[in-house]
C-alpha atoms as a PDB file:
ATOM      1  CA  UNK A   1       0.000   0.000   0.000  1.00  0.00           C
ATOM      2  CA  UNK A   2       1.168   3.502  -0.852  1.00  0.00           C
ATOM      3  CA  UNK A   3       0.275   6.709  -0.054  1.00  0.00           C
ATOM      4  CA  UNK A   4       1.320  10.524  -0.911  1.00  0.00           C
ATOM      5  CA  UNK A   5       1.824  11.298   3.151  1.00  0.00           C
ATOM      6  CA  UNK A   6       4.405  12.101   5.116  1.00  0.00           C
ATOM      7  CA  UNK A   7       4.765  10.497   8.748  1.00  0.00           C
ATOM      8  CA  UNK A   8       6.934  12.294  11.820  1.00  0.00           C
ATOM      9  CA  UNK A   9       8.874  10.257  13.766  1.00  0.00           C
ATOM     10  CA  UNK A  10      10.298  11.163  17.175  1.00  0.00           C
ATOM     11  CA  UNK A  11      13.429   9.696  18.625  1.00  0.00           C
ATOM     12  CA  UNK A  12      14.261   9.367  21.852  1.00  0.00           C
ATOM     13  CA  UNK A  13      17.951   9.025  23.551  1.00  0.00           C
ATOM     14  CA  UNK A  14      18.412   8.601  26.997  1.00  0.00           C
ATOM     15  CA  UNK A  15      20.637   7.884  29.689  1.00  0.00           C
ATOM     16  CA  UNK A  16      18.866   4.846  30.829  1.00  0.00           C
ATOM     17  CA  UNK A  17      19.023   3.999  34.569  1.00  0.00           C
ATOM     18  CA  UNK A  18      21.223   0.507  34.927  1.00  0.00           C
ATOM     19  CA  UNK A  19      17.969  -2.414  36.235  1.00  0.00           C
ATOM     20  CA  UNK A  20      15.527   0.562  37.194  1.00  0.00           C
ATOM     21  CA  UNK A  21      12.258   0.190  35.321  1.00  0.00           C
ATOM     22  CA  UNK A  22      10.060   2.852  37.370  1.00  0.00           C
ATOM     23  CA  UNK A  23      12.444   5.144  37.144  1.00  0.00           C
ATOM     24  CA  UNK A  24      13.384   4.471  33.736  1.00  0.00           C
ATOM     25  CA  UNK A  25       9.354   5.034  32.732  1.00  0.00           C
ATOM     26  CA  UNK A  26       9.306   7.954  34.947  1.00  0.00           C
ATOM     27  CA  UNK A  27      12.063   9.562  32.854  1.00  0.00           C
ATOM     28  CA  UNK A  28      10.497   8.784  29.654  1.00  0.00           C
ATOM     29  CA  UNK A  29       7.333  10.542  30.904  1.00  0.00           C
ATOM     30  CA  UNK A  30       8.902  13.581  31.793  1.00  0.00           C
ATOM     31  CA  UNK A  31      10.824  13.691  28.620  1.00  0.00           C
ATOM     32  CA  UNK A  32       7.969  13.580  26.528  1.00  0.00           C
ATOM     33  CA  UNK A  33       6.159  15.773  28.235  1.00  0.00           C
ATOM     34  CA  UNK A  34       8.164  18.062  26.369  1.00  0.00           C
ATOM     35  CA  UNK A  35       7.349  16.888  23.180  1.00  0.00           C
ATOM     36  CA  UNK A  36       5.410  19.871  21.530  1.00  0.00           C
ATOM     37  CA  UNK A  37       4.966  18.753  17.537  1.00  0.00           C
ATOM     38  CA  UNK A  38       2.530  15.729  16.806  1.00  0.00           C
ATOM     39  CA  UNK A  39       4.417  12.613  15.932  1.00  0.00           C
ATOM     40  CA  UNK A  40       2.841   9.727  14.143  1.00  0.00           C
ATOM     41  CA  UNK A  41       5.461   7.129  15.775  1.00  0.00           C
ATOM     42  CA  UNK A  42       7.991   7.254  19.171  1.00  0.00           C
ATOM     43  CA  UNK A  43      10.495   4.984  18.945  1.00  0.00           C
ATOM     44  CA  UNK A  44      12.759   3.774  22.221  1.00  0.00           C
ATOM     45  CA  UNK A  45      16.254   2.077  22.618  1.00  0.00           C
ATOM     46  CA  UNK A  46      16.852  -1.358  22.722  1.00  0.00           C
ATOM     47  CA  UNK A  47      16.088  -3.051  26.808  1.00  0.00           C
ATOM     48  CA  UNK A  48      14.896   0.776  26.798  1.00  0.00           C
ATOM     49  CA  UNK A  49      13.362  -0.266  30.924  1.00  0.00           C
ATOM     50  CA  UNK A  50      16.994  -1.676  32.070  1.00  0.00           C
ATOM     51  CA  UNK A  51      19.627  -1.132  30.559  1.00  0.00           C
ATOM     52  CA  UNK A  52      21.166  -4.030  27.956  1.00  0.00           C
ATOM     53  CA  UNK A  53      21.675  -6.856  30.826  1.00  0.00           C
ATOM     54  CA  UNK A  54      22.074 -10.183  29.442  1.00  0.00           C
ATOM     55  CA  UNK A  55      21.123 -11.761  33.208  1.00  0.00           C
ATOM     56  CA  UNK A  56      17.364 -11.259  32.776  1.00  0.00           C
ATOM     57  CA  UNK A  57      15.796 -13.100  36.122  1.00  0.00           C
ATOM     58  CA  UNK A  58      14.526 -10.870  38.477  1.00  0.00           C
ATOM     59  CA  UNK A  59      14.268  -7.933  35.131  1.00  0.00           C
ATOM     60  CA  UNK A  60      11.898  -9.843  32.957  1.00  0.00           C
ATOM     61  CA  UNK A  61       8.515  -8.878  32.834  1.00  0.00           C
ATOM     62  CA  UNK A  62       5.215 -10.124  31.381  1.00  0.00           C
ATOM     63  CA  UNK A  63       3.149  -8.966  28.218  1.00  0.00           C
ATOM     64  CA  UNK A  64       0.999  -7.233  30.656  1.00  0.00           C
ATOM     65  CA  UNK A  65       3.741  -6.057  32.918  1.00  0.00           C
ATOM     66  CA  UNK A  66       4.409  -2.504  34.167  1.00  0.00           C
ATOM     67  CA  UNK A  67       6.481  -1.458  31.125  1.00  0.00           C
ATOM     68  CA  UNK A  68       3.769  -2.739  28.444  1.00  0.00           C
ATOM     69  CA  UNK A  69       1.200  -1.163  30.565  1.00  0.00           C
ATOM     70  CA  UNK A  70       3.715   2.329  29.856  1.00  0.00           C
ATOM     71  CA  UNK A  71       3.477   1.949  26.404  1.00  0.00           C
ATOM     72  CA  UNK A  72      -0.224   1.325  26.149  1.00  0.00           C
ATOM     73  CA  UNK A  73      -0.262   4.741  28.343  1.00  0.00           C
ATOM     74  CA  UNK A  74       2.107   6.460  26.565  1.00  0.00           C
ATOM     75  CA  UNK A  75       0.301   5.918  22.899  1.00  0.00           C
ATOM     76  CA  UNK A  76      -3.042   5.982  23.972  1.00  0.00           C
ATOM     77  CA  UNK A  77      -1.487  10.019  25.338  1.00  0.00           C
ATOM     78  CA  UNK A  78       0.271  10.909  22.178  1.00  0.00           C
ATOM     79  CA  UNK A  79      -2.436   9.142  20.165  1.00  0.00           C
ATOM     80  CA  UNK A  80       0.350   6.898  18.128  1.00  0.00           C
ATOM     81  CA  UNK A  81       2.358   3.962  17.524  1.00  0.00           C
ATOM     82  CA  UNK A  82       5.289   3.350  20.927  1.00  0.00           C
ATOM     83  CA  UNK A  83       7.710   0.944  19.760  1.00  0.00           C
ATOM     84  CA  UNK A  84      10.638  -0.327  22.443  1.00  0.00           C
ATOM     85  CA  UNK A  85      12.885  -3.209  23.100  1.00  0.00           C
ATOM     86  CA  UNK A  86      12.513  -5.274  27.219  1.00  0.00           C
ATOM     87  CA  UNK A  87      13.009  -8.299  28.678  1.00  0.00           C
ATOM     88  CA  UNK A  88       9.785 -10.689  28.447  1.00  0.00           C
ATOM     89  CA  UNK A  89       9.700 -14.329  30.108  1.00  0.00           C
ATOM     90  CA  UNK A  90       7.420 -15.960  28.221  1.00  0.00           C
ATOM     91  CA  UNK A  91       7.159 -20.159  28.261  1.00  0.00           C
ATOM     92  CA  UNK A  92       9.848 -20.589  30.462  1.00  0.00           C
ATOM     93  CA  UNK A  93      12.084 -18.591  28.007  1.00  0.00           C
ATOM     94  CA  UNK A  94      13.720 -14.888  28.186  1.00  0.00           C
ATOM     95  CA  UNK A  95      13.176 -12.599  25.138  1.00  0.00           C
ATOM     96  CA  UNK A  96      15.177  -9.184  24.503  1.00  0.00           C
ATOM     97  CA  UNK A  97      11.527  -8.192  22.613  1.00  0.00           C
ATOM     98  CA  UNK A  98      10.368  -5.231  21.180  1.00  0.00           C
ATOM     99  CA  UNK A  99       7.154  -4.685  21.274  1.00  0.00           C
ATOM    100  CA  UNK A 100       4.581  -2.029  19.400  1.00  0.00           C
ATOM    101  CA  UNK A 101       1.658  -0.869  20.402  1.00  0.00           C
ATOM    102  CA  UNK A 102      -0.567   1.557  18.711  1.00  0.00           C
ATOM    103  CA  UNK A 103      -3.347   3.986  20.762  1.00  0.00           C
ATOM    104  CA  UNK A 104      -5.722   1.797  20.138  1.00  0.00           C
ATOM    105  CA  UNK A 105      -3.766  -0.598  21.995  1.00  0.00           C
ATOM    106  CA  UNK A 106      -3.242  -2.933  18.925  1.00  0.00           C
ATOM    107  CA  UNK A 107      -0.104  -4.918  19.753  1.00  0.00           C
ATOM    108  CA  UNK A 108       2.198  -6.904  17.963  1.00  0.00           C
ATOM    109  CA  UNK A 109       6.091  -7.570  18.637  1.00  0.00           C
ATOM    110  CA  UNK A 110       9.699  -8.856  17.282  1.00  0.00           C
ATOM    111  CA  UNK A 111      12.011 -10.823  19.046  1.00  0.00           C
ATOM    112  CA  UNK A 112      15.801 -10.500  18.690  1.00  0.00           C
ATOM    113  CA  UNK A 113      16.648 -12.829  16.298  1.00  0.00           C
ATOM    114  CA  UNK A 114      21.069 -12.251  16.227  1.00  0.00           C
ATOM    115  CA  UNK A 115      21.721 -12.820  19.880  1.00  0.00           C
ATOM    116  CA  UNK A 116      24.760 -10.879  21.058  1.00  0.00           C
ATOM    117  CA  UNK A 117      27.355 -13.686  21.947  1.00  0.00           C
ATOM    118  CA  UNK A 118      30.125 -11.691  22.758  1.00  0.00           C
ATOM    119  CA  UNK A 119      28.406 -10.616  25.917  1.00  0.00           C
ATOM    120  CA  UNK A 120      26.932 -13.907  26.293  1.00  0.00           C
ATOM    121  CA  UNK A 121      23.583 -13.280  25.360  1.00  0.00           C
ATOM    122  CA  UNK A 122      22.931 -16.103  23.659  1.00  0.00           C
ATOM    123  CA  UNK A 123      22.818 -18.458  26.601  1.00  0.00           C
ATOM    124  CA  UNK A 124      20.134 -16.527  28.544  1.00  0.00           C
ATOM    125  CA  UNK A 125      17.805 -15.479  25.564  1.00  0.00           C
ATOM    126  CA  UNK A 126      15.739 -16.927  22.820  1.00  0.00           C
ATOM    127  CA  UNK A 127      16.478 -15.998  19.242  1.00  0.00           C
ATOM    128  CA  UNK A 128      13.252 -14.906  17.086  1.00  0.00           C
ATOM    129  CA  UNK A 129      12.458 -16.591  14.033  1.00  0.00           C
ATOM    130  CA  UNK A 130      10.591 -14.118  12.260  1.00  0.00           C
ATOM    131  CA  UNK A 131      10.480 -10.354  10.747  1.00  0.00           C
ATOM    132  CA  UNK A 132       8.120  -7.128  11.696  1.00  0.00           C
ATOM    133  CA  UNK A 133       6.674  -5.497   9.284  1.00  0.00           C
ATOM    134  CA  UNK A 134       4.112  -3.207  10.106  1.00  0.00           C
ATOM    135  CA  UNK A 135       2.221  -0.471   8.249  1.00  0.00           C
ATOM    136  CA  UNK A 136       1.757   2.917   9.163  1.00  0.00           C
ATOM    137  CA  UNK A 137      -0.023   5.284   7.503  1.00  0.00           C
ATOM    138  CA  UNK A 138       0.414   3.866   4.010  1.00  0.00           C
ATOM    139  CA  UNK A 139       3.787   3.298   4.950  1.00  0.00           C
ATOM    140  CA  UNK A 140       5.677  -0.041   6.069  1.00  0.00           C
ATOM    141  CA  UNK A 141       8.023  -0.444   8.918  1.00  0.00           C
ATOM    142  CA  UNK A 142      10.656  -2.791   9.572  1.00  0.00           C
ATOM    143  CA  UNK A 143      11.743  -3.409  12.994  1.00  0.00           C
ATOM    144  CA  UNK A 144      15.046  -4.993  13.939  1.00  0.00           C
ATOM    145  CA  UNK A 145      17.326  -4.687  17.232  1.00  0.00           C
ATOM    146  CA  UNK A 146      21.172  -3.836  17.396  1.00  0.00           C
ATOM    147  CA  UNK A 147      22.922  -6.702  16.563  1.00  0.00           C
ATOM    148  CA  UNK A 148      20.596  -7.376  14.044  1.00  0.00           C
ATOM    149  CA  UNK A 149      22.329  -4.485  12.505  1.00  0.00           C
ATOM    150  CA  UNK A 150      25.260  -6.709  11.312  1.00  0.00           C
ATOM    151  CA  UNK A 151      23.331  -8.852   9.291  1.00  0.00           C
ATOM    152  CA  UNK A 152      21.872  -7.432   5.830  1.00  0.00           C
ATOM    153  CA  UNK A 153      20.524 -10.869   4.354  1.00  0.00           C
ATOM    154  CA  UNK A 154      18.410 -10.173   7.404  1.00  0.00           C
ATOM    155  CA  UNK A 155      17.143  -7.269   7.233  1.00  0.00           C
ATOM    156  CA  UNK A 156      17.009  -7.620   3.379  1.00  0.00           C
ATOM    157  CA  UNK A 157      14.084  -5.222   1.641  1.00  0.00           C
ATOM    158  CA  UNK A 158      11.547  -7.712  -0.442  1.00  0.00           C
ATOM    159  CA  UNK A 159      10.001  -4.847  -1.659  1.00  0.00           C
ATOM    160  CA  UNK A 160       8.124  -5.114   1.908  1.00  0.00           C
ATOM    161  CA  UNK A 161       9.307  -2.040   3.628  1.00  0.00           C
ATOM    162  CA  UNK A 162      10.103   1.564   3.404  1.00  0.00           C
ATOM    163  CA  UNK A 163      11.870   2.444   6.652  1.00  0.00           C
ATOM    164  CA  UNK A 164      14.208   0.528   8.856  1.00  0.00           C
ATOM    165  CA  UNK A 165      14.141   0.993  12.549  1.00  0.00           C
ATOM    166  CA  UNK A 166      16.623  -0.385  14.706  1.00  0.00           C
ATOM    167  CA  UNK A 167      16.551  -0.155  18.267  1.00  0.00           C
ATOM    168  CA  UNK A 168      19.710  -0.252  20.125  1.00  0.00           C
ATOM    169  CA  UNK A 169      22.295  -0.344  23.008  1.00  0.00           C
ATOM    170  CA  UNK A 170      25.484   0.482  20.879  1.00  0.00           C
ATOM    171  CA  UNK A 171      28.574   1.088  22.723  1.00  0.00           C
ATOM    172  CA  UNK A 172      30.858   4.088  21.846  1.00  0.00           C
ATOM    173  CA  UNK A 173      34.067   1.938  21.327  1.00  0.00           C
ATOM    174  CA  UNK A 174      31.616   1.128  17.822  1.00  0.00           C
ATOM    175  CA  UNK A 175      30.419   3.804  17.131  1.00  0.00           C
ATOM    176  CA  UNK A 176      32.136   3.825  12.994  1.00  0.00           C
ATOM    177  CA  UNK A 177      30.486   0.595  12.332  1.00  0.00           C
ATOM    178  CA  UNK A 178      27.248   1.881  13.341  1.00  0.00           C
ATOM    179  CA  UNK A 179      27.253   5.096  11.477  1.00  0.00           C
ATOM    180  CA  UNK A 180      28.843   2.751   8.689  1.00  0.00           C
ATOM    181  CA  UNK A 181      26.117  -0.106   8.707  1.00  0.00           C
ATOM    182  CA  UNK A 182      22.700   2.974   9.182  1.00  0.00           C
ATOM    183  CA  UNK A 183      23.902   4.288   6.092  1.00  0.00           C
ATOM    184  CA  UNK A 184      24.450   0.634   4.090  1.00  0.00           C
ATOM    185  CA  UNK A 185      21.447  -0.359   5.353  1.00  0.00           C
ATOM    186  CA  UNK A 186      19.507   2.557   3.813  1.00  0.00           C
ATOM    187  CA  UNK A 187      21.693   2.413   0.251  1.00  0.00           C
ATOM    188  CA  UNK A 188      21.536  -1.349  -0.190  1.00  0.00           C
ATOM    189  CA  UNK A 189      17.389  -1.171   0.485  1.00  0.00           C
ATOM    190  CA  UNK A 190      16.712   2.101  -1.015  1.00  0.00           C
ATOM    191  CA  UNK A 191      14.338   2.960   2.124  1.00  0.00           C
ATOM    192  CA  UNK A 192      15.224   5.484   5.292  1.00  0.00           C
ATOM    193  CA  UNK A 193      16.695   3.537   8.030  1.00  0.00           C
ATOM    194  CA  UNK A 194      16.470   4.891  11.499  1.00  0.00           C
ATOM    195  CA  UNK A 195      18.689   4.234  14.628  1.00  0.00           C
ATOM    196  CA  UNK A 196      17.656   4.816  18.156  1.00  0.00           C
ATOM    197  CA  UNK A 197      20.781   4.360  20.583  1.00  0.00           C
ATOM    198  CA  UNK A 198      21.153   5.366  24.495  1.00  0.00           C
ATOM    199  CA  UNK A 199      24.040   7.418  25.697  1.00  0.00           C
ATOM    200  CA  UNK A 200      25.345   7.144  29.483  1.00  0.00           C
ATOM    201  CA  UNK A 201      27.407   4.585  31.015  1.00  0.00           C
ATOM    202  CA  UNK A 202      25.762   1.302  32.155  1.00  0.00           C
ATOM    203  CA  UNK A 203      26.369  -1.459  35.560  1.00  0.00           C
ATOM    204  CA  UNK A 204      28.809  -2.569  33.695  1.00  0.00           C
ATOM    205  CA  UNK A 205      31.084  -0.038  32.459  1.00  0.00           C
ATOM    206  CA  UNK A 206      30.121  -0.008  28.889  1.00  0.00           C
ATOM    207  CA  UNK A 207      30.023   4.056  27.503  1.00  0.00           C
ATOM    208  CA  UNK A 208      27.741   4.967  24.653  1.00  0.00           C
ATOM    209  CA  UNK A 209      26.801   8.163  23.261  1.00  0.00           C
ATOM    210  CA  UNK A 210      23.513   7.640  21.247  1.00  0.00           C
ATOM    211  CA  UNK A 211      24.272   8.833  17.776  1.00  0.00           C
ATOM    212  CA  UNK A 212      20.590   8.177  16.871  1.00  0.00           C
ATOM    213  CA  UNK A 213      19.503   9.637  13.549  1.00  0.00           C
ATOM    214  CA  UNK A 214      17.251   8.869  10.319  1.00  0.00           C
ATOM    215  CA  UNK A 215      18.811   8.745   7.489  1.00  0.00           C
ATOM    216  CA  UNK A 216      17.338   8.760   3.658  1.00  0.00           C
ATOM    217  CA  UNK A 217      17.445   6.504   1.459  1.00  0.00           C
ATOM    218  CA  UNK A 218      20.989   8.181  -0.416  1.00  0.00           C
ATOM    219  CA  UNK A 219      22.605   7.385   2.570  1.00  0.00           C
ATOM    220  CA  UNK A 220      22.213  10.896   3.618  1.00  0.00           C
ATOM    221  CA  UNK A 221      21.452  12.106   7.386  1.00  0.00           C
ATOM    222  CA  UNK A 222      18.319  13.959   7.640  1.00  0.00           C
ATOM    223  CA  UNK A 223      18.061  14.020  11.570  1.00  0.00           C
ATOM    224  CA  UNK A 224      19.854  13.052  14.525  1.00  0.00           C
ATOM    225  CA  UNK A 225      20.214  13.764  18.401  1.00  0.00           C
ATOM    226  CA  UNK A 226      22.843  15.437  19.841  1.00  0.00           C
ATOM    227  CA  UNK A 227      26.291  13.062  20.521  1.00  0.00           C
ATOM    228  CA  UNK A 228      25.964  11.987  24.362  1.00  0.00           C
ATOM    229  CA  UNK A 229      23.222  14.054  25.092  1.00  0.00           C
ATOM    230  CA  UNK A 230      19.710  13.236  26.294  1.00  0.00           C
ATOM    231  CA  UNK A 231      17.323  14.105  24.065  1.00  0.00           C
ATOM    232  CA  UNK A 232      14.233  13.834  21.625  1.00  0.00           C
ATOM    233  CA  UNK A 233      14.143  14.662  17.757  1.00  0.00           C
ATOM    234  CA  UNK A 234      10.749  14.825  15.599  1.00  0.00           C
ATOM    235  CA  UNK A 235      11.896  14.587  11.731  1.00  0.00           C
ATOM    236  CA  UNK A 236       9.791  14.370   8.735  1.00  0.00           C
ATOM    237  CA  UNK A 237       9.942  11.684   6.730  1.00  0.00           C
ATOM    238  CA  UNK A 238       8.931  12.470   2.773  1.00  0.00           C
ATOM    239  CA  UNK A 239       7.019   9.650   0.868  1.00  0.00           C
ATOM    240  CA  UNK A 240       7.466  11.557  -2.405  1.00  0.00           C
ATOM    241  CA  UNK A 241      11.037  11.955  -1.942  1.00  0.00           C
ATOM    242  CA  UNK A 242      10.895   7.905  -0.988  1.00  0.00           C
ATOM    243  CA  UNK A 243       8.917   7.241  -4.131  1.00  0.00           C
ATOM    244  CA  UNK A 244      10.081   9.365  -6.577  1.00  0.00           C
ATOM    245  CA  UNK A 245      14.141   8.152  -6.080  1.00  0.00           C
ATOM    246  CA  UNK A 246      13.100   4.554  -6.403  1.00  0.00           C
ATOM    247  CA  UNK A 247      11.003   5.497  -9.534  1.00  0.00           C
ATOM    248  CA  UNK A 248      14.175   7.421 -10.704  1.00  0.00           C
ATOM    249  CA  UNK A 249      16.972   5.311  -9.528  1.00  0.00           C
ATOM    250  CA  UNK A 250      15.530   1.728  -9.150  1.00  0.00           C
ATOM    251  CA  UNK A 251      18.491  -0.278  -8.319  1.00  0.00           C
ATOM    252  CA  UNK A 252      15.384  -2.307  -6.832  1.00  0.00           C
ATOM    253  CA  UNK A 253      14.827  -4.394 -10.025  1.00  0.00           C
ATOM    254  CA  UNK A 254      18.209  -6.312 -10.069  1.00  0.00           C
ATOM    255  CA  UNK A 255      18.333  -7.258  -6.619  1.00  0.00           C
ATOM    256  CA  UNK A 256      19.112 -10.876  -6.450  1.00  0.00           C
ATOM    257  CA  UNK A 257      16.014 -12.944  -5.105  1.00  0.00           C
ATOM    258  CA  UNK A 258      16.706 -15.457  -2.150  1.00  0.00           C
ATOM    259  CA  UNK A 259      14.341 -17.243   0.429  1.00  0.00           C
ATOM    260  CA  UNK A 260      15.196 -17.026   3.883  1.00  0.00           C
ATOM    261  CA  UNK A 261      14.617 -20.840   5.494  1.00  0.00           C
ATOM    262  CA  UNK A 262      14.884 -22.728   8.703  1.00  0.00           C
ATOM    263  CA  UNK A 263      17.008 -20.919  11.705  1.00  0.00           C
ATOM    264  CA  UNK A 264      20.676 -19.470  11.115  1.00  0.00           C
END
């Protein structure tokens, strides 16, 4: 489905309180209470309640715990789409999942599928098996989670999607290869791709400094937040831009095709 509008979409970057979920929602609430444009989508970092902790008993919540119940709050206030990453126990399993939820409290979710094994997350969590694509305003969204990031046969566009989103805890020590993948991502897929990082130090000494931004589908950055600062940015995103630069340039029609089977 296609449409001629264009959809805002507000980032937010924060210094997010290592295992503190109240306080971590509390934060959120009070920065957004200085949100003062309409946005048709807020988007939140990866384990946006915690921090990224890769010991999730005693952090993991249900579907209808105190963050989800946040988010249901949150877009039934702003009267749009939340989307955020958190630790779910589900079935006797741990999930890093994000989850989106609409203010009409239509939910659906994504769970991690690339596992981050260099911090060991791989032997608490789950891995995902499958893709999020939703649609928005005529528009559809991908959603992925940092690591993910890595991986473009992944996050490969089937002529299913017109934005990326990828919700992350990327450290600072990285901070070239994420500026380097965003901007791949959006080339290779000729769609925007957004990134939504924290900044801060967490319990376990790992720095980051945010870096979120949207960038088009040239590779070009049309928005970001302020390097290690808190902060939230509304940016515009153009569908005729989107559609007329495919129509113009459509490297789209000699993609390879491929099927993506079984687990990785």
């Amino acid at each position: 489905m296609s449409s001629n509008a264009d959809i805002l979409v507000t980032l937010v970057q924060p210094d997010i309180l290592w295992k503190n979920i109240s306080g971590n929602l509390e934060k959120y609430s009070a920065m957004l209470s200085r949100l003062d444009v309409h946005t048709d989508l807020i988007l939140l970092p990866e384990m946006f309640s915690t921090g990224f902790c890769t010991e999730p008993k005693g952090l993991a919540e249900t579907m209808d715990g105190n963050t989800v119940r946040w988010m249901k709050r949150t877009a039934e206030t702003f009267k749009c789409p939340v989307a955020g990453s958190l630790i779910i126990a589900e079935n006797r399993r741990f999930l890093n999942r994000l989850v989106y939820i609409d203010q009409f409290e239509n939910l659906t979710w994504y769970d991690k599928r690339h596992l981050f094994r260099m911090d060991g997350e791989e032997e608490s969590f789950s891995a995902g098996l499958n893709r999020l694509i939703v649609p928005l305003k005529g528009w559809n969204i991908s959603f992925q989670i940092c690591y993910d990031l890595r991986f473009p046969v992944w996050g490969r566009n089937q002529d299913d999607y017109d934005v990326l989103v990828n919700l992350a805890n990327w450290p600072a020590a990285r901070k070239d290869i994420w500026d380097t993948l965003l901007k791949a991502r959006a080339i290779e897929n000729q769609s925007y791709v957004i990134g939504v990082n924290r900044i801060g130090t967490d319990g376990n000494g790992i720095c980051y400094t945010g870096d979120s931004q949207i960038i088009n589908p040239k590779g070009v950055v049309i928005g970001e937040v302020e390097s290690a600062k808190e902060g939230i940015k509304t940016v515009t995103l153009s569908r005729h831009e989107l559609d007329e630069f495919r129509k113009k340039f459509p490297v789209w029609k000699d993609r390879d095709e491929f099927r993506l089977t079984g687990n990785r």
